[in-house]
C-alpha atoms as a PDB file:
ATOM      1  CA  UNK A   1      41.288 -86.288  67.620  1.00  0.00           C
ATOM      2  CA  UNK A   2      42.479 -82.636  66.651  1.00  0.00           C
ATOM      3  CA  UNK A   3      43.104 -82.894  62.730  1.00  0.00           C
ATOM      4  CA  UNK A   4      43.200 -80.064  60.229  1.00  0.00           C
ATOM      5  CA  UNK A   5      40.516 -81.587  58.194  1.00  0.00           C
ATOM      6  CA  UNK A   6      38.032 -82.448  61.770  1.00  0.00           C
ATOM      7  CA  UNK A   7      35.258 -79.742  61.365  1.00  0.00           C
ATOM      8  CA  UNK A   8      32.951 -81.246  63.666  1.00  0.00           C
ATOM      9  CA  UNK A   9      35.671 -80.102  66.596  1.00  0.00           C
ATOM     10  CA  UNK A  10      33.292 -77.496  68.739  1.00  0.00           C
ATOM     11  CA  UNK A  11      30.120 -77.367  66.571  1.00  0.00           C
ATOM     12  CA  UNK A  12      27.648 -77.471  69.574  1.00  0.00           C
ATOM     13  CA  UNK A  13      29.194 -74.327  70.988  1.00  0.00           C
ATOM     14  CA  UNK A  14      30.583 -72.802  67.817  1.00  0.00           C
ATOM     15  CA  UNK A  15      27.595 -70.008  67.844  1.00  0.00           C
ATOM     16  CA  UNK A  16      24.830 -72.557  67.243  1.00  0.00           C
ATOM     17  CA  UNK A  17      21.425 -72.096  68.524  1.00  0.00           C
ATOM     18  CA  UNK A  18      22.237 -73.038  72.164  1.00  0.00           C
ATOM     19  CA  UNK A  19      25.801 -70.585  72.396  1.00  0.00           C
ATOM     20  CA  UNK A  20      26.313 -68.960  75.306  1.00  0.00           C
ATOM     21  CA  UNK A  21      27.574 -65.979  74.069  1.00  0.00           C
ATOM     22  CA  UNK A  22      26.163 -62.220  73.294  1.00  0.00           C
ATOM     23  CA  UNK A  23      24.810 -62.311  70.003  1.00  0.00           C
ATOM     24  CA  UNK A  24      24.369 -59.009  67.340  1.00  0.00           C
ATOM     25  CA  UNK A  25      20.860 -57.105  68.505  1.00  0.00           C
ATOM     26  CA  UNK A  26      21.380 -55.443  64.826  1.00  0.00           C
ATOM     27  CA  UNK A  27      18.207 -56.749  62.286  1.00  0.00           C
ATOM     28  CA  UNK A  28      18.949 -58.329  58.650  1.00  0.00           C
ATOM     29  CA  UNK A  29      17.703 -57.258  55.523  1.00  0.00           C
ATOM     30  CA  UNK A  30      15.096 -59.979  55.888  1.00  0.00           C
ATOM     31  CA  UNK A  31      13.892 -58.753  58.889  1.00  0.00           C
ATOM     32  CA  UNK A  32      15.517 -61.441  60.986  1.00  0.00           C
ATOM     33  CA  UNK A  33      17.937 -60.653  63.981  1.00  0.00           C
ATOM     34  CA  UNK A  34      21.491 -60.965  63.432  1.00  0.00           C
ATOM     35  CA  UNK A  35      23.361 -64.170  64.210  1.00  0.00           C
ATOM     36  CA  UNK A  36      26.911 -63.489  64.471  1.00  0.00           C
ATOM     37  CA  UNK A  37      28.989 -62.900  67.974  1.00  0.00           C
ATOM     38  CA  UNK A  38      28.528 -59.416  69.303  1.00  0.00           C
ATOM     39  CA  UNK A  39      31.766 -56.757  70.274  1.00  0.00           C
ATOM     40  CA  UNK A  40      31.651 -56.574  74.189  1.00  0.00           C
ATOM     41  CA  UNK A  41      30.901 -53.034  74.298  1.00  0.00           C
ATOM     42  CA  UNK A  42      28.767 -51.948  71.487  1.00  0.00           C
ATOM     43  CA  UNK A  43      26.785 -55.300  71.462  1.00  0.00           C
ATOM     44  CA  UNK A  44      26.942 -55.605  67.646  1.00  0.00           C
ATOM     45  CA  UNK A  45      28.923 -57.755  65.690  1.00  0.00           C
ATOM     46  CA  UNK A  46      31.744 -55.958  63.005  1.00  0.00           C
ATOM     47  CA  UNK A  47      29.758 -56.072  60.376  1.00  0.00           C
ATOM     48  CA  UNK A  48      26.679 -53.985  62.149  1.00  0.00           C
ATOM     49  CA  UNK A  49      29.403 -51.419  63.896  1.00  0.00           C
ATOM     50  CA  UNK A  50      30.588 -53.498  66.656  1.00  0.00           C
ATOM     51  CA  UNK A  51      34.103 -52.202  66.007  1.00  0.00           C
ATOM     52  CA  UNK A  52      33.470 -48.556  65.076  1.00  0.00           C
ATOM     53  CA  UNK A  53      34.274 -45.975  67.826  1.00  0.00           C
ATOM     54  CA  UNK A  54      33.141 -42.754  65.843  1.00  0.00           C
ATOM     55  CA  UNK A  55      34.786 -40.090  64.481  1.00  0.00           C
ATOM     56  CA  UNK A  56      37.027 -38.549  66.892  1.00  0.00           C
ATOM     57  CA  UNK A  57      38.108 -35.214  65.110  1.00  0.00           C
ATOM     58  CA  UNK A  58      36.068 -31.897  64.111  1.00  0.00           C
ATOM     59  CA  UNK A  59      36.841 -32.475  60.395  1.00  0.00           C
ATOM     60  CA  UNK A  60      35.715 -36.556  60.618  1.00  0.00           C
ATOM     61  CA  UNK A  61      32.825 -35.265  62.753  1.00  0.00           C
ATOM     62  CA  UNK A  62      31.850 -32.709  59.996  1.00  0.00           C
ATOM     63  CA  UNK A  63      32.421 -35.262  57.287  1.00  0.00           C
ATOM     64  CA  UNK A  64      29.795 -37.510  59.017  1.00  0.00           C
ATOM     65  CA  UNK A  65      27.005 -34.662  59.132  1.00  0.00           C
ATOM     66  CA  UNK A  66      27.855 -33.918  55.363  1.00  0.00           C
ATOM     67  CA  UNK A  67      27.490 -37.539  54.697  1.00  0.00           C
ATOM     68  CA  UNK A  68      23.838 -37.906  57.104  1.00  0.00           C
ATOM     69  CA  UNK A  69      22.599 -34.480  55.463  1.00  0.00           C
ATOM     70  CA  UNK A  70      19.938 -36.051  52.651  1.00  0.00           C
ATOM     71  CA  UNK A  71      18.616 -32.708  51.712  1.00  0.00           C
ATOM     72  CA  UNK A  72      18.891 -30.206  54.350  1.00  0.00           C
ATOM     73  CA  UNK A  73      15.321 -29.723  54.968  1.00  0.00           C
ATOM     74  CA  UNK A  74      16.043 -29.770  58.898  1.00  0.00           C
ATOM     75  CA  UNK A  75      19.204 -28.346  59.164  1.00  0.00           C
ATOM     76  CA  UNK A  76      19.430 -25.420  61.832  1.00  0.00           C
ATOM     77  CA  UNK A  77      19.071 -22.098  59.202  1.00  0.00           C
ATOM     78  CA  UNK A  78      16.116 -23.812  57.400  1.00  0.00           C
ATOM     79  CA  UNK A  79      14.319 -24.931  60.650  1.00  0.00           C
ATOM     80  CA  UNK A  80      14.864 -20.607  61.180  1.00  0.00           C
ATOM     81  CA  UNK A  81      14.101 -19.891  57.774  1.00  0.00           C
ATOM     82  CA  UNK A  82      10.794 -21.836  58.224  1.00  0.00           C
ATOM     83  CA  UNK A  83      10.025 -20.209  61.661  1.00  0.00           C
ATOM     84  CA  UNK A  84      10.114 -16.598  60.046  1.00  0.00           C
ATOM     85  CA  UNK A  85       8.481 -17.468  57.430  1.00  0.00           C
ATOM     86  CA  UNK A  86       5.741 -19.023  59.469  1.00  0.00           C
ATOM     87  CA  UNK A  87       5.831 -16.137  61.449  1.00  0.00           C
ATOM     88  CA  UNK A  88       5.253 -13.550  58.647  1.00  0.00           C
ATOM     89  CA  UNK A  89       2.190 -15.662  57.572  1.00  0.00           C
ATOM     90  CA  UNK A  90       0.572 -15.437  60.217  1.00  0.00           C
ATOM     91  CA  UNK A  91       1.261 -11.414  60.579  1.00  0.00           C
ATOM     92  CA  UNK A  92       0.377 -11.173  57.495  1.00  0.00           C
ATOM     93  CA  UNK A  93      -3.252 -13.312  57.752  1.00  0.00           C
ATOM     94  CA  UNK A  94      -4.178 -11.190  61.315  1.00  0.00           C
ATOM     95  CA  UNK A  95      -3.995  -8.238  59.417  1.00  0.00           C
ATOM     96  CA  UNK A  96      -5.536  -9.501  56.705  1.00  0.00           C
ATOM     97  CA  UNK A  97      -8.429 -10.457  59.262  1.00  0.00           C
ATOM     98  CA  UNK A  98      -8.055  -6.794  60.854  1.00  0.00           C
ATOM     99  CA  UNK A  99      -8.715  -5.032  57.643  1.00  0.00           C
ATOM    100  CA  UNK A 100     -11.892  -7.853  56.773  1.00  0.00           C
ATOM    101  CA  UNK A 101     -13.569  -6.781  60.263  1.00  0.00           C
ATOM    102  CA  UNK A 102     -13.069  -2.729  60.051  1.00  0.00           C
ATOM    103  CA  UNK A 103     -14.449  -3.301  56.221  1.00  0.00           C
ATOM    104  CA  UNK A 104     -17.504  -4.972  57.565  1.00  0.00           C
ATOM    105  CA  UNK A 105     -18.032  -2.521  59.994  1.00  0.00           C
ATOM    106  CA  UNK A 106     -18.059   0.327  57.922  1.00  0.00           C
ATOM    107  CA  UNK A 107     -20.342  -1.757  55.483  1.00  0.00           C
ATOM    108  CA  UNK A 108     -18.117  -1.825  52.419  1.00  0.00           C
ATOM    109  CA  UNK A 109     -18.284  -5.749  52.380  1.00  0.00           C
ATOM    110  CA  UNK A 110     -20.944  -7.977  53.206  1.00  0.00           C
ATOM    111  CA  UNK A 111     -20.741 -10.237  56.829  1.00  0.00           C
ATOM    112  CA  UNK A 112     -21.093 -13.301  54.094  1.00  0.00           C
ATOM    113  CA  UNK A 113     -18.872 -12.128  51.325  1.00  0.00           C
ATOM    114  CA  UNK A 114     -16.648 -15.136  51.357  1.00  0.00           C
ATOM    115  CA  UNK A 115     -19.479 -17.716  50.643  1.00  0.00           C
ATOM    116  CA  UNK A 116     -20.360 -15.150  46.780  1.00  0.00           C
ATOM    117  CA  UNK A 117     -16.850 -15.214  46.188  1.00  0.00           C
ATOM    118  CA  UNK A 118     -15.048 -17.567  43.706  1.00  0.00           C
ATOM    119  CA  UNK A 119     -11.987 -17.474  41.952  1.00  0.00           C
END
Protein backbone atom coordinates (compact mmCIF):
# COMPACT_ATOMS: atom_id res chain seq x y z
CA UNK A 1 0.00 0.00 0.00
CA UNK A 2 1.65 3.39 -1.22
CA UNK A 3 1.12 5.82 1.88
CA UNK A 4 3.05 8.97 2.69
CA UNK A 5 4.02 7.69 6.02
CA UNK A 6 5.15 3.72 4.37
CA UNK A 7 9.04 3.96 4.58
CA UNK A 8 9.63 0.44 4.19
CA UNK A 9 8.35 1.01 0.28
CA UNK A 10 11.81 -0.03 -1.72
CA UNK A 11 14.27 -0.54 1.19
CA UNK A 12 15.93 -3.73 -0.31
CA UNK A 13 16.91 -1.79 -3.40
CA UNK A 14 17.02 1.71 -1.97
CA UNK A 15 21.11 1.63 -2.07
CA UNK A 16 21.40 -1.12 0.55
CA UNK A 17 24.17 -3.53 0.56
CA UNK A 18 22.83 -5.69 -2.33
CA UNK A 19 21.90 -2.33 -4.90
CA UNK A 20 22.56 -2.73 -8.18
CA UNK A 21 23.72 0.45 -8.92
CA UNK A 22 27.33 2.30 -9.37
CA UNK A 23 28.35 3.34 -6.12
CA UNK A 24 30.99 6.55 -5.19
CA UNK A 25 34.82 5.00 -5.65
CA UNK A 26 35.68 8.37 -3.54
CA UNK A 27 37.17 7.23 0.30
CA UNK A 28 35.64 8.79 3.69
CA UNK A 29 37.37 10.48 6.26
CA UNK A 30 37.40 7.18 8.11
CA UNK A 31 39.04 5.50 5.56
CA UNK A 32 35.96 3.66 4.39
CA UNK A 33 34.65 3.81 0.68
CA UNK A 34 31.86 5.97 -0.06
CA UNK A 35 28.28 4.71 -0.02
CA UNK A 36 26.15 7.00 -1.85
CA UNK A 37 24.95 6.55 -5.76
CA UNK A 38 27.63 7.58 -8.18
CA UNK A 39 27.06 10.46 -11.32
CA UNK A 40 27.17 8.27 -14.58
CA UNK A 41 30.13 9.87 -15.91
CA UNK A 42 32.50 10.88 -13.27
CA UNK A 43 31.66 7.78 -11.07
CA UNK A 44 31.44 9.86 -7.86
CA UNK A 45 28.57 10.84 -6.07
CA UNK A 46 27.81 15.05 -5.68
CA UNK A 47 29.25 15.34 -2.73
CA UNK A 48 32.88 13.79 -3.94
CA UNK A 49 32.60 15.88 -7.49
CA UNK A 50 30.24 13.76 -9.31
CA UNK A 51 28.58 16.91 -10.65
CA UNK A 52 31.56 19.23 -11.21
CA UNK A 53 32.66 19.65 -14.88
CA UNK A 54 35.74 22.03 -14.21
CA UNK A 55 36.40 25.31 -14.85
CA UNK A 56 35.75 26.14 -18.33
CA UNK A 57 37.29 29.74 -18.70
CA UNK A 58 41.07 31.09 -18.55
CA UNK A 59 40.21 33.31 -15.53
CA UNK A 60 38.24 30.13 -13.54
CA UNK A 61 41.17 28.02 -14.77
CA UNK A 62 43.71 30.53 -13.24
CA UNK A 63 41.62 30.90 -10.13
CA UNK A 64 41.95 27.08 -9.61
CA UNK A 65 45.93 27.10 -9.89
CA UNK A 66 45.92 30.17 -7.42
CA UNK A 67 43.72 28.20 -5.18
CA UNK A 68 46.07 24.52 -5.64
CA UNK A 69 49.36 26.76 -5.30
CA UNK A 70 50.31 25.91 -1.32
CA UNK A 71 53.58 27.66 -1.50
CA UNK A 72 55.02 27.79 -4.84
CA UNK A 73 57.94 25.68 -4.23
CA UNK A 74 57.27 23.83 -7.71
CA UNK A 75 55.93 26.33 -9.72
CA UNK A 76 57.70 26.67 -13.25
CA UNK A 77 60.30 29.92 -12.38
CA UNK A 78 61.33 28.24 -9.06
CA UNK A 79 61.79 24.70 -10.58
CA UNK A 80 64.34 27.26 -13.08
CA UNK A 81 65.47 29.19 -10.31
CA UNK A 82 66.54 25.89 -8.61
CA UNK A 83 68.13 24.45 -11.85
CA UNK A 84 70.57 27.55 -12.10
CA UNK A 85 71.24 27.59 -8.97
CA UNK A 86 72.12 23.94 -8.95
CA UNK A 87 73.97 24.57 -11.86
CA UNK A 88 76.24 27.36 -10.45
CA UNK A 89 77.06 24.97 -7.51
CA UNK A 90 78.32 22.67 -9.18
CA UNK A 91 80.56 25.23 -11.47
CA UNK A 92 81.45 26.62 -8.71
CA UNK A 93 82.63 23.13 -6.64
CA UNK A 94 84.66 21.83 -10.14
CA UNK A 95 86.59 24.75 -9.92
CA UNK A 96 86.93 24.67 -6.57
CA UNK A 97 88.32 20.99 -7.18
CA UNK A 98 90.51 22.46 -10.20
CA UNK A 99 92.28 24.95 -8.08
CA UNK A 100 92.69 21.95 -4.96
CA UNK A 101 94.55 19.64 -7.67
CA UNK A 102 96.96 22.44 -9.42
CA UNK A 103 97.68 23.49 -5.51
CA UNK A 104 98.73 19.99 -4.76
CA UNK A 105 100.73 19.75 -7.61
CA UNK A 106 102.75 22.59 -7.12
CA UNK A 107 103.05 21.44 -3.37
CA UNK A 108 101.46 24.42 -1.65
CA UNK A 109 98.91 22.03 0.13
CA UNK A 110 99.30 18.72 1.40
CA UNK A 111 97.51 15.44 -0.68
CA UNK A 112 95.75 14.99 3.01
CA UNK A 113 95.00 18.53 3.96
CA UNK A 114 91.32 18.01 4.40
CA UNK A 115 91.64 15.27 7.15
CA UNK A 116 94.14 18.48 9.55
CA UNK A 117 91.55 20.79 8.75
CA UNK A 118 88.70 21.84 11.13
CA UNK A 119 86.57 24.65 11.40
Amino acid sequence: MLTKDNVKIGLKTRFGPDWPGVRCGARTKAGGACQRPAVKLTGRCTRHGGKSTGPRTQAGKDKIAALHTTHGRFTKEKRQAAKKRAEVGRAVRSEIKQIEKSLVEQGILDRNWRKDWKL
